[in-house]
C-alpha atoms as a PDB file:
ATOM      1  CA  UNK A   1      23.536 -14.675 -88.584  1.00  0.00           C
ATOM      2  CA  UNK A   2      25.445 -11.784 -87.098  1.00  0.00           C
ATOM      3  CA  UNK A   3      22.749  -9.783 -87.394  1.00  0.00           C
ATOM      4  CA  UNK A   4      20.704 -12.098 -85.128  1.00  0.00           C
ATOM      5  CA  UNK A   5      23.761 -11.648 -82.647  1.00  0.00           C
ATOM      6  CA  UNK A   6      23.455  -8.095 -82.712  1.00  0.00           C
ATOM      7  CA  UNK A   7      20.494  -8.135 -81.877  1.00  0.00           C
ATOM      8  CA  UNK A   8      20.464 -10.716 -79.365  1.00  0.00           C
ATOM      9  CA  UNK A   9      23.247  -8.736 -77.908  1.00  0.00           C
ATOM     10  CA  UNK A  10      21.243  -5.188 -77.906  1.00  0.00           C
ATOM     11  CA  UNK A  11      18.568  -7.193 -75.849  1.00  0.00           C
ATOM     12  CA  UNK A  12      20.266  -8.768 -72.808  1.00  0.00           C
ATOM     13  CA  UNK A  13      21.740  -5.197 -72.553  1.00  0.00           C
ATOM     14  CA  UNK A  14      18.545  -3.493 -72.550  1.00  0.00           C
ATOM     15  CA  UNK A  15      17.012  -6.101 -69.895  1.00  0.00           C
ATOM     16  CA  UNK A  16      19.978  -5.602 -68.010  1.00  0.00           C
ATOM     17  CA  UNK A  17      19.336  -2.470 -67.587  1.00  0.00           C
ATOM     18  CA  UNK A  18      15.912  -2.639 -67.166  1.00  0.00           C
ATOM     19  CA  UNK A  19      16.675  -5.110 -64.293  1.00  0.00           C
ATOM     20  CA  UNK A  20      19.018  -2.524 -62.641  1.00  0.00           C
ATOM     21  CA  UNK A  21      16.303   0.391 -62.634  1.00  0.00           C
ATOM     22  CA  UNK A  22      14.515  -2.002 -60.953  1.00  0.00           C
ATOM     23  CA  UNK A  23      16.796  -3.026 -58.332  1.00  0.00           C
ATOM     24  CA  UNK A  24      17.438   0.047 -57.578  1.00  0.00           C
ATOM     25  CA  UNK A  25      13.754   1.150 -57.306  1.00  0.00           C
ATOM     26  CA  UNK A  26      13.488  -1.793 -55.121  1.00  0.00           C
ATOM     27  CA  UNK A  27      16.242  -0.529 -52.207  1.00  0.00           C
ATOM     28  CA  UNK A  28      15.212  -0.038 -49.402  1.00  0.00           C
ATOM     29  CA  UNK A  29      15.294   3.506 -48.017  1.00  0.00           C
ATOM     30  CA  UNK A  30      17.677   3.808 -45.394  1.00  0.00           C
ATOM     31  CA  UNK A  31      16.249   4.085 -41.757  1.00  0.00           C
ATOM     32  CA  UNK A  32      17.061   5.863 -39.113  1.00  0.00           C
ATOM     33  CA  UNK A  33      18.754   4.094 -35.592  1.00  0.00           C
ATOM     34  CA  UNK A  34      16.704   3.079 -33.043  1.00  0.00           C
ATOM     35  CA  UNK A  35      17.663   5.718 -29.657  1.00  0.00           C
ATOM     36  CA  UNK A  36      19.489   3.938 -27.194  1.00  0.00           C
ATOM     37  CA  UNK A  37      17.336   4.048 -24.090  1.00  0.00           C
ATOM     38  CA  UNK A  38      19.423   4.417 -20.613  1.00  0.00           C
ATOM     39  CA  UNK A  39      17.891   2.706 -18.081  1.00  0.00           C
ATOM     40  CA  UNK A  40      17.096   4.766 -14.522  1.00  0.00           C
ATOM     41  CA  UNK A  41      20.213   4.397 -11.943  1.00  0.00           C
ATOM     42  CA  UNK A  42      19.480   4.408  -8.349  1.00  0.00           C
ATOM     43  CA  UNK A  43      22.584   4.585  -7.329  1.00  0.00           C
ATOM     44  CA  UNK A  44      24.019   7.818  -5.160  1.00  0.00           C
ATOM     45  CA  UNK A  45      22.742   9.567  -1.905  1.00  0.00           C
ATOM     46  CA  UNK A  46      19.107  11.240  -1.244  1.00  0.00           C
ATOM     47  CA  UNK A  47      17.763  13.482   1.346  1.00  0.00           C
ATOM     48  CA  UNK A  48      13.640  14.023   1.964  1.00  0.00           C
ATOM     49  CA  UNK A  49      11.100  14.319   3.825  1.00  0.00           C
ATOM     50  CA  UNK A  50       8.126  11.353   5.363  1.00  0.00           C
ATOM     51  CA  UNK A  51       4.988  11.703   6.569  1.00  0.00           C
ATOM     52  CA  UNK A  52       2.397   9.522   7.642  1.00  0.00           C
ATOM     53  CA  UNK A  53       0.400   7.343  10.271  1.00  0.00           C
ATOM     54  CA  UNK A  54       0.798   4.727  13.125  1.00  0.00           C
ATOM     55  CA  UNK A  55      -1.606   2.295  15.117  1.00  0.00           C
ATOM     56  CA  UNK A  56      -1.599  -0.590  17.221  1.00  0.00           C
ATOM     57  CA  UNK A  57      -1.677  -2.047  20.190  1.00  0.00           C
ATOM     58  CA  UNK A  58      -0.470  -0.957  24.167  1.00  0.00           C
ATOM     59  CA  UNK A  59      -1.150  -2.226  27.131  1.00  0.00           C
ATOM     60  CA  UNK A  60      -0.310  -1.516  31.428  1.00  0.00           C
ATOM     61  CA  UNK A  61       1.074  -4.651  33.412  1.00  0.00           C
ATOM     62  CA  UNK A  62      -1.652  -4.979  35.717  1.00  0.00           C
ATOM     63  CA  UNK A  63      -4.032  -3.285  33.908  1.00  0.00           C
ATOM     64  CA  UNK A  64      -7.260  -5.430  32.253  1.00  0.00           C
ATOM     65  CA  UNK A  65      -6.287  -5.632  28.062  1.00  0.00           C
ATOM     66  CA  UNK A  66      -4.610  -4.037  25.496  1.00  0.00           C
ATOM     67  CA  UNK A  67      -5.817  -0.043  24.438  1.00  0.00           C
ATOM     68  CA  UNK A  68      -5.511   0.745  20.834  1.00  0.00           C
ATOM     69  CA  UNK A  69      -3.232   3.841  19.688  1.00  0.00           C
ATOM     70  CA  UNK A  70      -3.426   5.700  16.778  1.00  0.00           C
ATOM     71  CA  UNK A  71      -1.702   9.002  15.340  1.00  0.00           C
ATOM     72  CA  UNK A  72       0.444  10.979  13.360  1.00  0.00           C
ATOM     73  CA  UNK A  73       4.140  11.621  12.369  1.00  0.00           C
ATOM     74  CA  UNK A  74       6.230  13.508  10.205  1.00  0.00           C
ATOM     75  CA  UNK A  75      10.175  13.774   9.740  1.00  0.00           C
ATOM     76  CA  UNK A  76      13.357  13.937   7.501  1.00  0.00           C
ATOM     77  CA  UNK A  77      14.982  10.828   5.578  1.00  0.00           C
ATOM     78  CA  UNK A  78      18.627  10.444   4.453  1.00  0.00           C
ATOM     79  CA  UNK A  79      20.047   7.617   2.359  1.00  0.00           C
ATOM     80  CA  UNK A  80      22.291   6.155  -0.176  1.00  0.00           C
ATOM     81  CA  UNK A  81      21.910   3.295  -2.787  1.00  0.00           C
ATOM     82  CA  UNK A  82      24.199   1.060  -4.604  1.00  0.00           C
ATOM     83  CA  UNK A  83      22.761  -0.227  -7.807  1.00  0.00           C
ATOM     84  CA  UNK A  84      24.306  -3.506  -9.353  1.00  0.00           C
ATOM     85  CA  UNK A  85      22.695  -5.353 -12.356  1.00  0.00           C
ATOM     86  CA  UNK A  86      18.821  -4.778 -11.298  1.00  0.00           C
ATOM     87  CA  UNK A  87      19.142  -5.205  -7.869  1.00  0.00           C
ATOM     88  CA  UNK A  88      19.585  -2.157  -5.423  1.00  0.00           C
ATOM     89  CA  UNK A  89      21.423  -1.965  -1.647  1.00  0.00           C
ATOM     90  CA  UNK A  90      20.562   0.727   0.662  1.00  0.00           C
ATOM     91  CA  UNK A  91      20.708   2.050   3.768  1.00  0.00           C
ATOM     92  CA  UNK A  92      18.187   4.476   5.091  1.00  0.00           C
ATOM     93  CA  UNK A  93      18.041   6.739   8.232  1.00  0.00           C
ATOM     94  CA  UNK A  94      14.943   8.716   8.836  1.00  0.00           C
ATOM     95  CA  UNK A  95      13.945  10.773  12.427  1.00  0.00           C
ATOM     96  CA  UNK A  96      10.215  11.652  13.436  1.00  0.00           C
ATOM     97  CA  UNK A  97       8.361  14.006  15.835  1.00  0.00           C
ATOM     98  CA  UNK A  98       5.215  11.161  16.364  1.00  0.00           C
ATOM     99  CA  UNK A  99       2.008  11.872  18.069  1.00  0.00           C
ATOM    100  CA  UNK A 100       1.069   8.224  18.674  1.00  0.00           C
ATOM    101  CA  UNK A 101      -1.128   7.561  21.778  1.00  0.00           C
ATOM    102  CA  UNK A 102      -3.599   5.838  23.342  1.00  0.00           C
ATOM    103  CA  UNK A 103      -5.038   5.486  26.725  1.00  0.00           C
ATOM    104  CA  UNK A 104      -7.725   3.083  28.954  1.00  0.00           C
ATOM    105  CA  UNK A 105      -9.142   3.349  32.087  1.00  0.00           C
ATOM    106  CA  UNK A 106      -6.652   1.529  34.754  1.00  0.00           C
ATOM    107  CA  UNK A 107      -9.245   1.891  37.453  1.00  0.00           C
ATOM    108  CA  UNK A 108     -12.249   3.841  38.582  1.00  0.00           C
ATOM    109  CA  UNK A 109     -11.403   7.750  38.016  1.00  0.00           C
ATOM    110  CA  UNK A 110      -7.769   6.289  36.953  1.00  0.00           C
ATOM    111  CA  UNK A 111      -6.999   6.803  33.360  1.00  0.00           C
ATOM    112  CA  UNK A 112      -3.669   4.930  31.944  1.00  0.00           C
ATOM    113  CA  UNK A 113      -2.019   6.619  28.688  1.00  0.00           C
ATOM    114  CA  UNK A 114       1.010   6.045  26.184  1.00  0.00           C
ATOM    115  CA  UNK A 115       2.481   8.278  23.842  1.00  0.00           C
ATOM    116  CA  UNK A 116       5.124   7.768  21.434  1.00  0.00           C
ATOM    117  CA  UNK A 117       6.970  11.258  21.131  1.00  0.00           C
ATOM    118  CA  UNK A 118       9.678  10.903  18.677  1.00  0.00           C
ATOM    119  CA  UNK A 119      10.649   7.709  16.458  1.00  0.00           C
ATOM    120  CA  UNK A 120      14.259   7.398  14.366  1.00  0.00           C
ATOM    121  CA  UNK A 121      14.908   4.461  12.401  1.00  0.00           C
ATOM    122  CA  UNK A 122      18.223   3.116  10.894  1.00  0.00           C
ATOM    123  CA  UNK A 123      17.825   0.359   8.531  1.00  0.00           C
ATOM    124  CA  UNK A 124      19.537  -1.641   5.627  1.00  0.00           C
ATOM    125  CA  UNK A 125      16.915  -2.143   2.224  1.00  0.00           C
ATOM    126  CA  UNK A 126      16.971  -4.554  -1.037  1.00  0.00           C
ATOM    127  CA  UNK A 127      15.037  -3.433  -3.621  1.00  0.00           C
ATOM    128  CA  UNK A 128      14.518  -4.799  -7.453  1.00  0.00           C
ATOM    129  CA  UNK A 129      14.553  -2.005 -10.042  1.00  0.00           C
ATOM    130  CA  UNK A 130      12.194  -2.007 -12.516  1.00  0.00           C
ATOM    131  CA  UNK A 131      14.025   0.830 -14.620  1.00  0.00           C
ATOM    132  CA  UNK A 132      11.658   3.979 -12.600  1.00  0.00           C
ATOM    133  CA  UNK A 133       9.507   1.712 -10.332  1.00  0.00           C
ATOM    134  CA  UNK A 134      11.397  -0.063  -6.938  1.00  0.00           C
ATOM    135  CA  UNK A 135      10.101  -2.396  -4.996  1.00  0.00           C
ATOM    136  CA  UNK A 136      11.924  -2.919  -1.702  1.00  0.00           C
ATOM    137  CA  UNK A 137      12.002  -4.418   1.912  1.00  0.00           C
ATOM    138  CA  UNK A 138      14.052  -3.146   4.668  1.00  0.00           C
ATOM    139  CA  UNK A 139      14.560  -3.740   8.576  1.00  0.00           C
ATOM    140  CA  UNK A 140      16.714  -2.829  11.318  1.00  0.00           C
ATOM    141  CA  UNK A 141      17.071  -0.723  14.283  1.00  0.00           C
ATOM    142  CA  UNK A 142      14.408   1.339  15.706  1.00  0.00           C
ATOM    143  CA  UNK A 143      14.656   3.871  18.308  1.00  0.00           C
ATOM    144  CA  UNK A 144      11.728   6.360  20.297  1.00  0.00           C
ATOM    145  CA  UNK A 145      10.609   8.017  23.350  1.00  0.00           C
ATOM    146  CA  UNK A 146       7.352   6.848  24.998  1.00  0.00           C
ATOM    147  CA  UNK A 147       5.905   8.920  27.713  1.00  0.00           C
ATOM    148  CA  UNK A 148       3.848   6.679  29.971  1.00  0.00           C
ATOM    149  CA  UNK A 149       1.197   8.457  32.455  1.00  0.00           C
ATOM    150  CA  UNK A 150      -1.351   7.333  34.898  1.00  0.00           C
ATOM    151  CA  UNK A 151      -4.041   9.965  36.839  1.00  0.00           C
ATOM    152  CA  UNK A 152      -2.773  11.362  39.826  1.00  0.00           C
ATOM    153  CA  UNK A 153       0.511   9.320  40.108  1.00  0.00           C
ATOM    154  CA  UNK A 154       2.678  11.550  37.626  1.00  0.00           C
ATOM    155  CA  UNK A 155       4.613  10.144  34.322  1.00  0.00           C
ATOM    156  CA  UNK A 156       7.768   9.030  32.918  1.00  0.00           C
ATOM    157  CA  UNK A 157       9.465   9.112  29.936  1.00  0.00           C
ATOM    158  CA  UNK A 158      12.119   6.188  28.502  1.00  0.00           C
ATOM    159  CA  UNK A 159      14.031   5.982  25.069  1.00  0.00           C
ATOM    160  CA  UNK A 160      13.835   2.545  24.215  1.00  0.00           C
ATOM    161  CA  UNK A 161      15.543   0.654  21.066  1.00  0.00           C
ATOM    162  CA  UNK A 162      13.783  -1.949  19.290  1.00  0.00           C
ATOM    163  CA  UNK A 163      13.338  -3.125  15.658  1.00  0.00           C
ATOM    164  CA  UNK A 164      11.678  -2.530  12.426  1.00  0.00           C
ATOM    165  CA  UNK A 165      10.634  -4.370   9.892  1.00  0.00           C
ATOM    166  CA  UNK A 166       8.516  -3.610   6.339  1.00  0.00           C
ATOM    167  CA  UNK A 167       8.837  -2.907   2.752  1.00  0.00           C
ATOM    168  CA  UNK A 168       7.704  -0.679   0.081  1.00  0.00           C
ATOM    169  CA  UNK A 169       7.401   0.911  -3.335  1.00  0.00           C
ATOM    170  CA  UNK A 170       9.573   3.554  -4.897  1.00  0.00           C
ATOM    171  CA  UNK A 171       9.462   5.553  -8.066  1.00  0.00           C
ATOM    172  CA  UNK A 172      11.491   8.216  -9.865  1.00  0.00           C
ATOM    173  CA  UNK A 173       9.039  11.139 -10.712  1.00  0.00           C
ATOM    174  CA  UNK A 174      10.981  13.840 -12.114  1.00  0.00           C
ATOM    175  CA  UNK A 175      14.689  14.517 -12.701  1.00  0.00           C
ATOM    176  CA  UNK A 176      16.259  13.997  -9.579  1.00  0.00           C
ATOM    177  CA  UNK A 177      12.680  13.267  -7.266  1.00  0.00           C
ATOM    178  CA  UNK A 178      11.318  10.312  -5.943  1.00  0.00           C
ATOM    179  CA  UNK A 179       8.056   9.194  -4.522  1.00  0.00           C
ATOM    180  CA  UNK A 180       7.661   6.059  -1.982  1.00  0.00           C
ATOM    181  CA  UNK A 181       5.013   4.476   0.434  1.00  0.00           C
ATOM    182  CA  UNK A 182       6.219   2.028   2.825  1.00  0.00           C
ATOM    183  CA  UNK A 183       5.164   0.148   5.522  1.00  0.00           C
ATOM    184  CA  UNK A 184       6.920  -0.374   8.992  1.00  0.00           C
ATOM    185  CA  UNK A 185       6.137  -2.721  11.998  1.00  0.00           C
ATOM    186  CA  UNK A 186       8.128  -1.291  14.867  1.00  0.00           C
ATOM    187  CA  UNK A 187       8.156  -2.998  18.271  1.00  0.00           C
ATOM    188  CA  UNK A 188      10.149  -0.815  20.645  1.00  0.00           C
ATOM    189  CA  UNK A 189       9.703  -3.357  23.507  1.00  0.00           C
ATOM    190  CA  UNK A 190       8.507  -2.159  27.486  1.00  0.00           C
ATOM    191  CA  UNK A 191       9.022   1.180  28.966  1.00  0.00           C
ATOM    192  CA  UNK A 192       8.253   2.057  32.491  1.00  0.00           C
ATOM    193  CA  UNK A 193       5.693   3.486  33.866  1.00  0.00           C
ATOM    194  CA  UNK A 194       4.139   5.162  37.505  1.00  0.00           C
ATOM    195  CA  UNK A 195       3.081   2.950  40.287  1.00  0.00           C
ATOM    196  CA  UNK A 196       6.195   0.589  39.040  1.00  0.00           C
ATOM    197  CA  UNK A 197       4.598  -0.811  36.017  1.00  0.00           C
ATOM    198  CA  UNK A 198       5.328  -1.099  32.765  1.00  0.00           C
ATOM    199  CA  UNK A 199       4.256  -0.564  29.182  1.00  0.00           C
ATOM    200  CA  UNK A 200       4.126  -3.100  25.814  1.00  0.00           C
ATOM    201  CA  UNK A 201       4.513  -0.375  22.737  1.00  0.00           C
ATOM    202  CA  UNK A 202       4.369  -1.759  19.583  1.00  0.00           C
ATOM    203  CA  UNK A 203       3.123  -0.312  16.246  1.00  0.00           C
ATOM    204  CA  UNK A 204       2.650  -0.370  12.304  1.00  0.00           C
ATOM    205  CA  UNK A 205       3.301   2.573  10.442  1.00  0.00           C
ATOM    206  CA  UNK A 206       2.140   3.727   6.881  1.00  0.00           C
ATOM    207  CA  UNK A 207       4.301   6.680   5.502  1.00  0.00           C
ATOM    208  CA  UNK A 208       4.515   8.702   1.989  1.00  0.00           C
ATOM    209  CA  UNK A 209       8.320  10.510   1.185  1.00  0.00           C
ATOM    210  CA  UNK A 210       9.411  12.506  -1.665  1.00  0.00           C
ATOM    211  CA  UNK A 211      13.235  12.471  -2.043  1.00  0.00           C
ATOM    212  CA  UNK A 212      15.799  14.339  -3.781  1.00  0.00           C
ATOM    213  CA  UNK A 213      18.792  12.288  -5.090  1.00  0.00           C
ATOM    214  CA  UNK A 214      22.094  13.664  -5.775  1.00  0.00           C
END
């Protein structure tokens, strides 16, 4: 009898330990910790540069229909950003040398033209971040010079405030860059013109920008 103990006893020791080997071949091997991931912050001020196109529509009081216009522009941007949760405030300010025109014929030998010199903006934006990708829309004031001319009676030239109104895309690129397209309709109302009358200038504008926040 106590040699069937014994021996009872030397086997639940030997599975036992036979069951820890194997336990302890069965651990799993310790893994590293997944990287914490910061997401992109768009908050702080940027600088940069725009450049782009605008067209639409002008027309003389008195004169028979609207003229199309059509040109280019290119200018400086400044802004700042205030990022809370996913959703991003702004205000923007950008200022343009423009080369928008257009012109019809007013009468015989009488050619009417427009040209938008210079065009500023200064406008509030909400975007929705999307860690490095922005969508936005933004509006506000909008500010330019139109030169108005007719043949043989001379020209003026008015700074006129209107509006703007449009939206876009942004997206950080690299480090401190970022890329946008946007889209503006700016109406900057009636400007005068020679023989006392006046001009409609209104326009949509298409622009790239590269930006460098700080």
């Amino acid at each position: 009898m106590k040699r069937l103990v014994l021996a009872s006893v030397a086997v639940a020791a030997l599975m036992g330990s036979a069951n820890a080997a194997d336990m302890r071949r069965a651990a799993p091997m310790p893994t590293k910790a997944i990287p914490y991931v910061q997401l992109y912050n768009w908050t702080g001020a940027y600088v940069g540069i725009n450049g782009g196109i605008g067209w639409g529509r002008s027309s003389f009081s008195g004169a028979a229909g609207d003229f199309n216009t059509r040109g280019g522009m290119v200018g400086g941007t400044v802004g700042y950003n205030w990022q809370s949760s996913q959703t991003v405030f702004g205000i923007e300010g950008d200022l343009d040398w423009s080369n928008v025109k257009g012109s019809t014929t007013c009468a015989p030998g009488i050619v009417c033209e427009t040209r938008n010199e210079w065009l500023g903006t200064a406008r509030g934006r909400i975007g929705y971040a999307f860690d490095r990708f922005m969508p936005f829309v933004t509006g506000g004031l909008a500010v330019g010079g139109v030169k108005n001319s007719v043949t043989g009676f001379g020209e003026t030239s008015d700074t006129k405030a209107g509006y703007a109104l449009g939206g876009g895309v942004e997206a950080a690129v690299s480090g401190p860059w970022t890329a946008k397209v946007e889209y503006l309709y700016v109406d900057l109302g009636r400007t005068s013109a020679p023989l006392g009358t006046d001009v409609r200038f209104q326009t949509n504008t298409v622009r790239a920008g590269l930006n460098y926040r700080f």
